[in-house]
C-alpha atoms as a PDB file:
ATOM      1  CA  UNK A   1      30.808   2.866   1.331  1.00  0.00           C
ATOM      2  CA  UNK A   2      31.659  -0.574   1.436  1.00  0.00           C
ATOM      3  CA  UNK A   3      28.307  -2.569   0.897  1.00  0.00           C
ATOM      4  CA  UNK A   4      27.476   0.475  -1.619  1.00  0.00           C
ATOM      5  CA  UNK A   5      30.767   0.429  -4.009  1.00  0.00           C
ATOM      6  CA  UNK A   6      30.634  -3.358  -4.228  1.00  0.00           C
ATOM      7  CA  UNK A   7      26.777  -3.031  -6.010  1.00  0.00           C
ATOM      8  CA  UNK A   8      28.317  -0.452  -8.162  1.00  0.00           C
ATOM      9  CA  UNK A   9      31.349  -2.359  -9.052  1.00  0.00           C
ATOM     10  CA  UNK A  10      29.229  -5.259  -9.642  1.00  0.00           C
ATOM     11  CA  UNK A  11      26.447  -3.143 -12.181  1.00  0.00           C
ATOM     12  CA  UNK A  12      29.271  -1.538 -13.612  1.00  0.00           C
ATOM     13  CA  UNK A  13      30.754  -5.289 -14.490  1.00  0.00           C
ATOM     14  CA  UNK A  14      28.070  -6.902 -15.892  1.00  0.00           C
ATOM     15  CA  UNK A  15      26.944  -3.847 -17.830  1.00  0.00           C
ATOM     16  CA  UNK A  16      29.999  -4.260 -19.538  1.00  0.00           C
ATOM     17  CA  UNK A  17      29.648  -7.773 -19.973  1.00  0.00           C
ATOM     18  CA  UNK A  18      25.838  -6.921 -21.225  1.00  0.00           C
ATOM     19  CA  UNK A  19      27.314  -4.600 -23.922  1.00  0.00           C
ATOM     20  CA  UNK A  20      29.982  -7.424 -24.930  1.00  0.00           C
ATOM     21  CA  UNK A  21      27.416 -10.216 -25.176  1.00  0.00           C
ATOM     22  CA  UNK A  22      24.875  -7.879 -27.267  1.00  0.00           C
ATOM     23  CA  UNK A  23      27.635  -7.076 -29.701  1.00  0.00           C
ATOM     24  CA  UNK A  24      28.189 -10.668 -29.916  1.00  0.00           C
ATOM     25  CA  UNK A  25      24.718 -11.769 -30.288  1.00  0.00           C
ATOM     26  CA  UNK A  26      25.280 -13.653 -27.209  1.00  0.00           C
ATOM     27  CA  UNK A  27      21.810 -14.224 -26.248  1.00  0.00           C
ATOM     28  CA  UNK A  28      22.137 -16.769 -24.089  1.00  0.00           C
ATOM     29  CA  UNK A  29      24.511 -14.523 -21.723  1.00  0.00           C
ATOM     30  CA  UNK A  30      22.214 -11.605 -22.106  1.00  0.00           C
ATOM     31  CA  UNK A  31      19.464 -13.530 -20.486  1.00  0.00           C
ATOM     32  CA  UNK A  32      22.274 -14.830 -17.435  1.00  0.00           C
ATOM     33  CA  UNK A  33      23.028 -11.369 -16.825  1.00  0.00           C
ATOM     34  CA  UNK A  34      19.589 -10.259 -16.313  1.00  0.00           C
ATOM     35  CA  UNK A  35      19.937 -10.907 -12.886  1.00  0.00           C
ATOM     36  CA  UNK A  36      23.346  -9.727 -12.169  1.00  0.00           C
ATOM     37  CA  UNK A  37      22.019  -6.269 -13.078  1.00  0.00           C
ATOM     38  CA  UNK A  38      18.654  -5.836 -11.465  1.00  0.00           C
ATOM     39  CA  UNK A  39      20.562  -7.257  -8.387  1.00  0.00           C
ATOM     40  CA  UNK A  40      23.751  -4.827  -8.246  1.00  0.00           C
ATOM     41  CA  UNK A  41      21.601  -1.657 -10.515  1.00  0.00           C
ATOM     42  CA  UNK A  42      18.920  -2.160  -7.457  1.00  0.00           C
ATOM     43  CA  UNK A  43      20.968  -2.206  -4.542  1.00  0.00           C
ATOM     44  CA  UNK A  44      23.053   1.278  -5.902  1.00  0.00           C
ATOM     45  CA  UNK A  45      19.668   2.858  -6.779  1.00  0.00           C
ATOM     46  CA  UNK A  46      18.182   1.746  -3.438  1.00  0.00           C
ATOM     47  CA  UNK A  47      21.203   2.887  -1.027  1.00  0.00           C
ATOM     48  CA  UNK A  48      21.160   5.832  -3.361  1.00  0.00           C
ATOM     49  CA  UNK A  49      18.301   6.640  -2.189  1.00  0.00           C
ATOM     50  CA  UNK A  50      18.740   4.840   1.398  1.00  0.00           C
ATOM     51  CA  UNK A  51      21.677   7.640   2.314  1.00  0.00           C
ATOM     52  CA  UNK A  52      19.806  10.872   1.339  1.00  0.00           C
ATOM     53  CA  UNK A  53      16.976   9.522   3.594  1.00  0.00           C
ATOM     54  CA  UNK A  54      19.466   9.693   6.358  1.00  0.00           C
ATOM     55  CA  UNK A  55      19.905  13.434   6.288  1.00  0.00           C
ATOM     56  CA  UNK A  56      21.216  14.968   9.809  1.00  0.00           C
ATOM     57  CA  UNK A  57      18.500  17.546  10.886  1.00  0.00           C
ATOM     58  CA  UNK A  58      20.894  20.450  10.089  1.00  0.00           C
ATOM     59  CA  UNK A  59      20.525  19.221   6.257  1.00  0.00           C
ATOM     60  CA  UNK A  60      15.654  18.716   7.076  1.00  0.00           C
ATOM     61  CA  UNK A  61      16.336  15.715   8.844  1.00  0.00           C
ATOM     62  CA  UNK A  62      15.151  14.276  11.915  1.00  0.00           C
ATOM     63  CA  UNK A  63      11.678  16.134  11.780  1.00  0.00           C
ATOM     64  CA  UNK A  64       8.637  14.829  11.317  1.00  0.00           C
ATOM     65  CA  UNK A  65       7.247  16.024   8.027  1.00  0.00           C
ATOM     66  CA  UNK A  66       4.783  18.827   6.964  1.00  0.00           C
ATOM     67  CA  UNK A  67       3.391  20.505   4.640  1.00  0.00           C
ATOM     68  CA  UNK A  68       2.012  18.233   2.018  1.00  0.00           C
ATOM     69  CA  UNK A  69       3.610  15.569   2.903  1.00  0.00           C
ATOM     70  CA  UNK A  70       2.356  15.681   6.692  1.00  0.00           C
ATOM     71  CA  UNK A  71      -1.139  16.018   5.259  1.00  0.00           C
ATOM     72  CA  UNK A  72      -0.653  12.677   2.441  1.00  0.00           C
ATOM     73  CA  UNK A  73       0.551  10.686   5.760  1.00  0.00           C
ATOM     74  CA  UNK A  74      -2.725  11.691   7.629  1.00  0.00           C
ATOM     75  CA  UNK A  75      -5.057  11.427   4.930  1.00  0.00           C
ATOM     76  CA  UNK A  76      -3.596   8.109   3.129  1.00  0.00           C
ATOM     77  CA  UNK A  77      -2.415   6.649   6.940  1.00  0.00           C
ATOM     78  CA  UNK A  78      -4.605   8.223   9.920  1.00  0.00           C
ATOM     79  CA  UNK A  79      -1.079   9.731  11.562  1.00  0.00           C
ATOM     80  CA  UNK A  80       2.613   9.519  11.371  1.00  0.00           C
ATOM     81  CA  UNK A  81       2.546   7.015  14.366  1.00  0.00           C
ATOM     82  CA  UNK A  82      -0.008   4.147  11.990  1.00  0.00           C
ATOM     83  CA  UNK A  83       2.531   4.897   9.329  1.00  0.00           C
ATOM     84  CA  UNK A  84       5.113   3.642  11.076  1.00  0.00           C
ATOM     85  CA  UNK A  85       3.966   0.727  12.597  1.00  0.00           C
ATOM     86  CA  UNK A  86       2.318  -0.337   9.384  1.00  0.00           C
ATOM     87  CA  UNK A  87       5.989   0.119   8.258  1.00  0.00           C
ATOM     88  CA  UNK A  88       7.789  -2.137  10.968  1.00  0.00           C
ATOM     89  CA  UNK A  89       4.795  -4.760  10.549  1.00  0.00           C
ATOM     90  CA  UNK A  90       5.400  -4.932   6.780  1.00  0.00           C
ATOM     91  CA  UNK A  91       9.300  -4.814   7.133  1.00  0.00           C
ATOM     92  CA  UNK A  92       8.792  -7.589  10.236  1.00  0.00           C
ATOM     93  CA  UNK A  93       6.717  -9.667   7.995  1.00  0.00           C
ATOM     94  CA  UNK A  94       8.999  -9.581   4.888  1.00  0.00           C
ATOM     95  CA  UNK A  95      11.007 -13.275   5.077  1.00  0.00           C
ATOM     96  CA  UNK A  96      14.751 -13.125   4.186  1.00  0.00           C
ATOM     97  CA  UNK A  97      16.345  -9.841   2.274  1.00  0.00           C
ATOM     98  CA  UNK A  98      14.889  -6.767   0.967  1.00  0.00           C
ATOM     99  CA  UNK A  99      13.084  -3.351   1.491  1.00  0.00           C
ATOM    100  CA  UNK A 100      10.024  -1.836   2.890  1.00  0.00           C
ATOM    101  CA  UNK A 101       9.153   1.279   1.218  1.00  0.00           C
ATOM    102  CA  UNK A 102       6.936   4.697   1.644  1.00  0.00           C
ATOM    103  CA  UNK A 103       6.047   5.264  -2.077  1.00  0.00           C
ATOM    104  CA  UNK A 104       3.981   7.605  -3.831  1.00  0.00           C
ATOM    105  CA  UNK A 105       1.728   6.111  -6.555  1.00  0.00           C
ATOM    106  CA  UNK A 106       1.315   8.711  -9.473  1.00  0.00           C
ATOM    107  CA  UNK A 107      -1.062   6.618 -11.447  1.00  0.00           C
ATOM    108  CA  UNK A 108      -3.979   7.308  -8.224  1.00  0.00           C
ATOM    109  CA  UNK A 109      -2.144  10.328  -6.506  1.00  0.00           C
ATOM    110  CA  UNK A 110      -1.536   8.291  -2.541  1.00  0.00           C
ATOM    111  CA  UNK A 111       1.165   7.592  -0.788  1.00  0.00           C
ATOM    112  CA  UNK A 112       1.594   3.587  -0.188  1.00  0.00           C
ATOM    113  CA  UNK A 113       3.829   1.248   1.557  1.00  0.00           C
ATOM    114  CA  UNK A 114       5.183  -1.543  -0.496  1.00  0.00           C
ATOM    115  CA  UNK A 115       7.805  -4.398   0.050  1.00  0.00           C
ATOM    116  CA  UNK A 116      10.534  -5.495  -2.510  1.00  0.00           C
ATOM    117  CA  UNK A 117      12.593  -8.703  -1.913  1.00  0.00           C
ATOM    118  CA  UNK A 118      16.448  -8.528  -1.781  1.00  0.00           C
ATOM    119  CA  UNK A 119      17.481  -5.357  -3.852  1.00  0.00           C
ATOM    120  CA  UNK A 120      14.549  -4.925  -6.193  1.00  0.00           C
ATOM    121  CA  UNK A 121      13.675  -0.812  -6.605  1.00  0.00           C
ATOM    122  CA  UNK A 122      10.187  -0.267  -5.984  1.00  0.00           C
ATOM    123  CA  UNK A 123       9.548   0.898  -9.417  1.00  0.00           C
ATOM    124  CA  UNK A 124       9.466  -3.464  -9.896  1.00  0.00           C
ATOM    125  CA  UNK A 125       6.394  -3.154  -8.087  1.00  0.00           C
ATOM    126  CA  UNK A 126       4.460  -0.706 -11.114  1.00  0.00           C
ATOM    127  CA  UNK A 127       6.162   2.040 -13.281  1.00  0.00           C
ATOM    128  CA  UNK A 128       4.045   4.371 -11.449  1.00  0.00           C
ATOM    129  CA  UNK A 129       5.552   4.008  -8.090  1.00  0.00           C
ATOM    130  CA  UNK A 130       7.885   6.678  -7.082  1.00  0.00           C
ATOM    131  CA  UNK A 131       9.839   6.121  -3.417  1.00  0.00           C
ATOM    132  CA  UNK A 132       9.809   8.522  -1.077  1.00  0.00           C
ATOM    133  CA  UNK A 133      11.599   6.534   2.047  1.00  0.00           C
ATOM    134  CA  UNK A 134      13.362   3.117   1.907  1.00  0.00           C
ATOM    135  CA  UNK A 135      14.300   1.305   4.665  1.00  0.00           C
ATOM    136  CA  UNK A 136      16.348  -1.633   4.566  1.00  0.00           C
ATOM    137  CA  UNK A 137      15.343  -4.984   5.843  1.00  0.00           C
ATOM    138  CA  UNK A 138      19.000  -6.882   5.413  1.00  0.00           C
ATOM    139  CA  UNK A 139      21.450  -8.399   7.811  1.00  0.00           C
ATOM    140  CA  UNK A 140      23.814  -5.291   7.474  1.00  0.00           C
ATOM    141  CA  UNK A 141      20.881  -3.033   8.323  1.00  0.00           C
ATOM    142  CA  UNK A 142      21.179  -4.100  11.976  1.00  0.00           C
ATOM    143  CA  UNK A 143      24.733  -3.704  12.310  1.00  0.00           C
END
């Protein structure tokens, strides 16, 4: 709750600045917080999403999966065991802050893993990525 409210409380802020500076004309702060709001509108979409990948197995978690998506992580990855060391490797190799994610590309129909840096959604990679699993490659994440 505590690393999560503070991205919301941030977004939240500079959206309101956003809508204060556009009513203004203020271009010049418009373009400043550009970065405020990827930064803070990331990191609550992210955990968003980080959180619901953490389900207990009495809510489907803690299994490996099946069904379609068993069969995308055989066909796209060899097995469930490559898939996760491809994901360590890429999270491992990504320098300072960010995520390593298990996304499905809609534009070619596979499942791929990507990297983002600090709290950038996936969907910063290509509009056609939707993420399936994020894991989280900051400091707090080894707490």
């Amino acid at each position: 709750q505590k690393h999560h409210q503070t991205y919301v409380t941030n977004y939240n802020k500079a959206v309101e600045q956003l809508f204060q500076a556009l009513n203004k004309i203020d271009t010049s702060t418009v373009v400043q917080l550009q970065g405020a709001i990827k930064f803070n509108g990331g990191g609550h979409v992210n955990h968003s999403i980080f959180w619901k990948n953490l389900a207990p197995v009495h809510e489907g978690g803690g299994e490996p999966p099946h069904s379609s998506l068993g069969w995308a992580i055989d066909t796209h990855f060899g097995s469930l065991e490559a898939l996760i060391q491809k994901m360590n490797a890429e999270g491992a190799a990504l320098q300072g802050s960010g995520w390593v994610w298990l996304g499905l590309d809609t534009e070619f129909k596979r499942l791929v893993v990507e990297t983002t840096a600090n709290q950038d959604p996936l969907v910063t990679k290509a509009p056609t990525l939707v993420p399936l699993l994020g894991i989280d490659v900051w400091e707090h994440a080894y707490y």
